[in-house]
PDB file of N, CA and C in Angstrom:
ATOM      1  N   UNK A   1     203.833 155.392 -26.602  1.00  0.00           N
ATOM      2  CA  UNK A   1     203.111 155.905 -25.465  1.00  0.00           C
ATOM      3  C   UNK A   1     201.618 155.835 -25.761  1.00  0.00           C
ATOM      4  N   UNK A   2     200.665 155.149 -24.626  1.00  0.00           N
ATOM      5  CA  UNK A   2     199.284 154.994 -24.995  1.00  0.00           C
ATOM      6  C   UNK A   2     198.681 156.408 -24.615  1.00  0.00           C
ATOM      7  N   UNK A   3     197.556 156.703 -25.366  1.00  0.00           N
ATOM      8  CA  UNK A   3     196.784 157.658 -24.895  1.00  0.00           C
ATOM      9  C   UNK A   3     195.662 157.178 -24.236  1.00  0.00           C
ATOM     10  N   UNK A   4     195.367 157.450 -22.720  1.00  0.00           N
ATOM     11  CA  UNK A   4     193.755 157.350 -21.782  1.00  0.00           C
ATOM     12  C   UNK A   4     192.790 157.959 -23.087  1.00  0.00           C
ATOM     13  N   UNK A   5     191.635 157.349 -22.769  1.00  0.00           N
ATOM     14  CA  UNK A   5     190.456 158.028 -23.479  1.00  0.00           C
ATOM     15  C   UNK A   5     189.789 157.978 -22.057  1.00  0.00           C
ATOM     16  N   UNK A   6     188.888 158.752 -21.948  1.00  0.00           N
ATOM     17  CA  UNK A   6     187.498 158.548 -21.107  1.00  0.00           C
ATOM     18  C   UNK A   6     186.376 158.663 -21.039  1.00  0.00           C
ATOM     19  N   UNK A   7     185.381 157.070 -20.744  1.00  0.00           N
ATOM     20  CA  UNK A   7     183.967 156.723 -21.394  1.00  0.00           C
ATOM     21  C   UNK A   7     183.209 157.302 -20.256  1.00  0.00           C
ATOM     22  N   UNK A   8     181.995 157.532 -20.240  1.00  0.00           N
ATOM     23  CA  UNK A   8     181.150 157.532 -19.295  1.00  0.00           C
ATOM     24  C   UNK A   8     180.179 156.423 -19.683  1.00  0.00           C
ATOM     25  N   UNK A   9     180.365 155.499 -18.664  1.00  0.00           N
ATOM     26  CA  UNK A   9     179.594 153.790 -18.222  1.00  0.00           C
ATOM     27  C   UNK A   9     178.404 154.151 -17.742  1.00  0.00           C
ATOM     28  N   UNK A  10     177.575 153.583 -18.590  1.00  0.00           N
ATOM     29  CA  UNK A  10     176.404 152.980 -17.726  1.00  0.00           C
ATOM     30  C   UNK A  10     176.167 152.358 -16.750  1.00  0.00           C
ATOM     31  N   UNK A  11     175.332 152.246 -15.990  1.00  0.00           N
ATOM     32  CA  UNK A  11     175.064 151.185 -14.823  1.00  0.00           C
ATOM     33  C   UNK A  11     176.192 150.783 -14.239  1.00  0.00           C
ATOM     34  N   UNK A  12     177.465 152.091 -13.889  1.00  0.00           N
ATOM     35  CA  UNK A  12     178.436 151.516 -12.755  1.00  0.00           C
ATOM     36  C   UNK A  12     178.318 152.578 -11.259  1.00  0.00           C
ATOM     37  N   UNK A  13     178.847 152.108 -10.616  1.00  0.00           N
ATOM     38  CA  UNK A  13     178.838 152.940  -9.229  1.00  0.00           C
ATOM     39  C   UNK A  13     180.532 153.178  -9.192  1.00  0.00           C
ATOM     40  N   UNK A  14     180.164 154.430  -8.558  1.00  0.00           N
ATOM     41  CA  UNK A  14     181.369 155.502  -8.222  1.00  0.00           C
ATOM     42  C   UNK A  14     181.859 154.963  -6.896  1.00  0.00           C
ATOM     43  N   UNK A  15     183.461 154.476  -6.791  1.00  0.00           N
ATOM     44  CA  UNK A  15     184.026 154.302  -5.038  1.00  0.00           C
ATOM     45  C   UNK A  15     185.098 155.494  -4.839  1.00  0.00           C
ATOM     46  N   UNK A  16     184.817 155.975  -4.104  1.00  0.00           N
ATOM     47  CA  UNK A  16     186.099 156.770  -3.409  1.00  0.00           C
ATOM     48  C   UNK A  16     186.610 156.480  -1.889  1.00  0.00           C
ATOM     49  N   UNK A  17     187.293 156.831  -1.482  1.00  0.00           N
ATOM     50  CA  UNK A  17     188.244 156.747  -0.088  1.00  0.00           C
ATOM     51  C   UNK A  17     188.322 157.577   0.311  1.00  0.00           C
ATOM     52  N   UNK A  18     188.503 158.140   1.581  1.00  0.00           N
ATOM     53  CA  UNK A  18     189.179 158.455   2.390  1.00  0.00           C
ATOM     54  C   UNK A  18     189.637 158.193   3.608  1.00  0.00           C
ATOM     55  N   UNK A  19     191.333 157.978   3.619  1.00  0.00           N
ATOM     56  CA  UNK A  19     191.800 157.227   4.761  1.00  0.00           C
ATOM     57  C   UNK A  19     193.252 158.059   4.984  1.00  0.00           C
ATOM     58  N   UNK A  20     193.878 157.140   5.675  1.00  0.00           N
ATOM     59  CA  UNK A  20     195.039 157.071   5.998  1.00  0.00           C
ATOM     60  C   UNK A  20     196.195 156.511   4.794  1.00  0.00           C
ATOM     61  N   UNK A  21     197.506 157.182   4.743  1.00  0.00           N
ATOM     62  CA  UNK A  21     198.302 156.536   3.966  1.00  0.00           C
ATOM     63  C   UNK A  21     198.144 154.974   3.404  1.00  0.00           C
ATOM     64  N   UNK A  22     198.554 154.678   4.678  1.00  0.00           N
ATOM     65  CA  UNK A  22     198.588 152.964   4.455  1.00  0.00           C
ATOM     66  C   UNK A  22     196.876 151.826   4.063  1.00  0.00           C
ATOM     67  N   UNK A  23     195.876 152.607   4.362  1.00  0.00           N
ATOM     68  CA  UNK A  23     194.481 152.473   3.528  1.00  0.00           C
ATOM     69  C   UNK A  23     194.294 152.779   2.680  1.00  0.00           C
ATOM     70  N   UNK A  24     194.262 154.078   1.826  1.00  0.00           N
ATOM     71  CA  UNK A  24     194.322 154.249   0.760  1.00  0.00           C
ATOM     72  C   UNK A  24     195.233 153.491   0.181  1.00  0.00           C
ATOM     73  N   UNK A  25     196.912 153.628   0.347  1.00  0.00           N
ATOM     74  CA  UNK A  25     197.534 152.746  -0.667  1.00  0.00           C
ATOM     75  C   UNK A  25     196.955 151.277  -1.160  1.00  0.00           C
ATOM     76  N   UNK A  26     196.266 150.549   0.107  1.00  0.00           N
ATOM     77  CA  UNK A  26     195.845 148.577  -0.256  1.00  0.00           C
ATOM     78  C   UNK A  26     194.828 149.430  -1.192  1.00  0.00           C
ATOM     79  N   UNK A  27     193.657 150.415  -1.143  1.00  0.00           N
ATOM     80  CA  UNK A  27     192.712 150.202  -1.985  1.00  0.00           C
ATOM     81  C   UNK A  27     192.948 150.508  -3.328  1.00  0.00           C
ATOM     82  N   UNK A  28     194.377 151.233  -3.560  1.00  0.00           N
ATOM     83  CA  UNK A  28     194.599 151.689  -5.040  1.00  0.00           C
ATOM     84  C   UNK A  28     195.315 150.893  -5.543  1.00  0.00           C
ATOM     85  N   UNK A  29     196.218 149.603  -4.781  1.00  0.00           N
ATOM     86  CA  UNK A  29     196.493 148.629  -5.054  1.00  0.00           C
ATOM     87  C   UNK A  29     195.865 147.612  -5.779  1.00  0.00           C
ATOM     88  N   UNK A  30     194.006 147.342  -5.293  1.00  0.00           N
ATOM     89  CA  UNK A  30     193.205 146.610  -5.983  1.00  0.00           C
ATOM     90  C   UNK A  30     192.675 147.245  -6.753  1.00  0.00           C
ATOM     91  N   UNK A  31     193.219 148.576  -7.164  1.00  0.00           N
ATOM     92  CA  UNK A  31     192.808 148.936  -8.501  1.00  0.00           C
ATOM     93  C   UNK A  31     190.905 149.970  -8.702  1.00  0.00           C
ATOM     94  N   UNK A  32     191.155 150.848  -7.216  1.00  0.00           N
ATOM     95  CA  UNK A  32     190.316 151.735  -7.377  1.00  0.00           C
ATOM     96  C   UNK A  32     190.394 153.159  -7.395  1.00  0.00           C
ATOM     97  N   UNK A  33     191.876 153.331  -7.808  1.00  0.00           N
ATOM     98  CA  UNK A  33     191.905 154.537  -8.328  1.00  0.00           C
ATOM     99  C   UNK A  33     191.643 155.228  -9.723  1.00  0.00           C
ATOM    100  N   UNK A  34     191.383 156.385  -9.422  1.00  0.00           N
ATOM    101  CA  UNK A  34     190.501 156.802 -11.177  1.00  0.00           C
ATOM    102  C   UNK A  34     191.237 158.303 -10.686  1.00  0.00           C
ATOM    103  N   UNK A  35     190.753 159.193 -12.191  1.00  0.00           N
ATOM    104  CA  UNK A  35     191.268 160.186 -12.578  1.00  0.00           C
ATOM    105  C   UNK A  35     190.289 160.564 -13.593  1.00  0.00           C
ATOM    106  N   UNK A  36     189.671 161.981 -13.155  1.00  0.00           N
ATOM    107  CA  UNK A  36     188.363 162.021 -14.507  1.00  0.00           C
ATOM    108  C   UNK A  36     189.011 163.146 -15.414  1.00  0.00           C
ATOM    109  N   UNK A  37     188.382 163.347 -16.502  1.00  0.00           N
ATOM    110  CA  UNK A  37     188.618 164.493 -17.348  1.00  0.00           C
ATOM    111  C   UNK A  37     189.288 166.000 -16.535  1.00  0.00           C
ATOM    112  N   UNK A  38     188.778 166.396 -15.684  1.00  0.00           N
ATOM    113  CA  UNK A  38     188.700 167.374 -15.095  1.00  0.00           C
ATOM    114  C   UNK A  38     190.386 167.510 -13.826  1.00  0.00           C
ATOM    115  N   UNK A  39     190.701 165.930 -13.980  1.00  0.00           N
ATOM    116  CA  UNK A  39     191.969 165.616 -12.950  1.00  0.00           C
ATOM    117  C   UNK A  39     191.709 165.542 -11.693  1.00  0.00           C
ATOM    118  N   UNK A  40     190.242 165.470 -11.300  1.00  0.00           N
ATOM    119  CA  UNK A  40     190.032 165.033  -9.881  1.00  0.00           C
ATOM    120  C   UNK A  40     190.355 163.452  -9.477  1.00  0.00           C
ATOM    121  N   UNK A  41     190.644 162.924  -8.383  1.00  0.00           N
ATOM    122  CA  UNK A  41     191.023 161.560  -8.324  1.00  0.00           C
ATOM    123  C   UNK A  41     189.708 161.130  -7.061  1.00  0.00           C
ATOM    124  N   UNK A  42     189.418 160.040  -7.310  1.00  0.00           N
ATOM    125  CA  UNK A  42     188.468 159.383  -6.199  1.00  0.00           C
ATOM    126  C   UNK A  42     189.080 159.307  -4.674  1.00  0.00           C
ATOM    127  N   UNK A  43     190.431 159.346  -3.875  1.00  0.00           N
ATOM    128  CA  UNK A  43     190.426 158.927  -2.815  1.00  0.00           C
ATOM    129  C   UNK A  43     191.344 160.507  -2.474  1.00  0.00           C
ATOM    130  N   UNK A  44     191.765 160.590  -0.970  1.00  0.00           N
ATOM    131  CA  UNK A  44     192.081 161.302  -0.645  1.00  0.00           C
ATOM    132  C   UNK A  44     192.936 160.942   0.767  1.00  0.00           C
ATOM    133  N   UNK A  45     194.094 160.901   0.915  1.00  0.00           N
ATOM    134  CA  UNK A  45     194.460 160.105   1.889  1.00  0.00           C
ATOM    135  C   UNK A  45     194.641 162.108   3.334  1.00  0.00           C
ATOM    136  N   UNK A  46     194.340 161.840   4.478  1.00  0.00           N
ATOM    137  CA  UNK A  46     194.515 162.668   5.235  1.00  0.00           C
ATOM    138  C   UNK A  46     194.958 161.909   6.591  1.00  0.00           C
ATOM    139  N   UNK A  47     195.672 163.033   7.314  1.00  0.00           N
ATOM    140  CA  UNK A  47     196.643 162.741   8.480  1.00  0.00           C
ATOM    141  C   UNK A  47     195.623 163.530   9.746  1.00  0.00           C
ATOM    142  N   UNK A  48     195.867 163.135  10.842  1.00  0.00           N
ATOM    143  CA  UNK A  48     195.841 163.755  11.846  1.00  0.00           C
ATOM    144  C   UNK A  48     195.347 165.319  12.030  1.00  0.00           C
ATOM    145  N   UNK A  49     196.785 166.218  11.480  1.00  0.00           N
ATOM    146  CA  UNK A  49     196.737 167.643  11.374  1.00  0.00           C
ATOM    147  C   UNK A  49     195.791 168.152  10.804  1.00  0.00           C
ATOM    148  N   UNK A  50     194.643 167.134   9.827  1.00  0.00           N
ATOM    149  CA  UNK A  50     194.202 168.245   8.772  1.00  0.00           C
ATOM    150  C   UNK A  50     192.955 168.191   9.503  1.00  0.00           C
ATOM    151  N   UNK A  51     192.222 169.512   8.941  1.00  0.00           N
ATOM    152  CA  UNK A  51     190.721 169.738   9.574  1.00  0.00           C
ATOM    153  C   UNK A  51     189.811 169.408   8.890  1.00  0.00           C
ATOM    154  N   UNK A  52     188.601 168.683   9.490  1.00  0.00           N
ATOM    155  CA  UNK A  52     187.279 168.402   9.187  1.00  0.00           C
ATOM    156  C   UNK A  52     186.913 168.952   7.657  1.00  0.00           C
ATOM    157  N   UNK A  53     186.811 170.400   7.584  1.00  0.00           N
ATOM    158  CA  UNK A  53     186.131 171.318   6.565  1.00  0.00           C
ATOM    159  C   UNK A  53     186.879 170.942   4.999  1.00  0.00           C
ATOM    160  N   UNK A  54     188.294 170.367   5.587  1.00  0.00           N
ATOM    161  CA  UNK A  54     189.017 169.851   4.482  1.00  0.00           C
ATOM    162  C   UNK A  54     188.619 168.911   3.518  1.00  0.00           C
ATOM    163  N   UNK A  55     188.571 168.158   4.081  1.00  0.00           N
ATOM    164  CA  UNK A  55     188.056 166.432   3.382  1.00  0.00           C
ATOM    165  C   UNK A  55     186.365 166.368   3.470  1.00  0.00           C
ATOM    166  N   UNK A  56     185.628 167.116   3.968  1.00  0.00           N
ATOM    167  CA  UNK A  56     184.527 167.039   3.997  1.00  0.00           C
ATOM    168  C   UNK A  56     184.227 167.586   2.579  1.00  0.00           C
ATOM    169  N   UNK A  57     184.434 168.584   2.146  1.00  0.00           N
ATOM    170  CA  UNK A  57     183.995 169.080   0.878  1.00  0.00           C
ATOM    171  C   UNK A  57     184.096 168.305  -0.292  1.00  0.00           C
ATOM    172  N   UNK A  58     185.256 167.477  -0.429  1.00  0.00           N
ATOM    173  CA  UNK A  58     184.735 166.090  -1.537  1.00  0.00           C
ATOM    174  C   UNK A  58     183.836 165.567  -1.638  1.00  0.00           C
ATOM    175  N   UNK A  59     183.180 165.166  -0.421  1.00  0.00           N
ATOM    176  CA  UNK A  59     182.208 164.121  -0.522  1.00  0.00           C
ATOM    177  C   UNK A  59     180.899 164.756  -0.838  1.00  0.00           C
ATOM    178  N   UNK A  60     180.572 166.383  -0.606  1.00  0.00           N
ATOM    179  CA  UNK A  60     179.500 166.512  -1.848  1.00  0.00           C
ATOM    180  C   UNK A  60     179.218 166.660  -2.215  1.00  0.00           C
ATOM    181  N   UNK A  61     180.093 166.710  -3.756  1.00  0.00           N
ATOM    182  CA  UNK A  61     180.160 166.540  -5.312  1.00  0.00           C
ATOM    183  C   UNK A  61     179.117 166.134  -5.283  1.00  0.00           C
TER     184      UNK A  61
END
């Protein structure tokens, strides 16, 4: 079993998402999902039902 380490990179830019099921899944497909020390993940997939105040508060970290 491998163990993750995690670097903090220079000179890269941060992507996150937020979409729909089927959007998020193609973008974590090409391989832009992450997971930091802390267990936060970059995307956030939301439906219909959920409210504004929800998904708004990720974005500003």
């Amino acid at each position: 079993m491998s163990k993750k380490t995690f670097k903090k990179s220079e000179g890269t830019s941060l992507v996150s998402i937020i979409g729909d099921e089927d959007t998020v899944t193609g973008f974590l497909l090409t391989g832009i999902g992450e997971k930091n020390i802390k267990g936060e993940t970059n995307f956030l997939v939301v439906d219909s039902s959920m409210q504004i105040h929800y998904f708004s508060k990720p974005t500003q970290n």
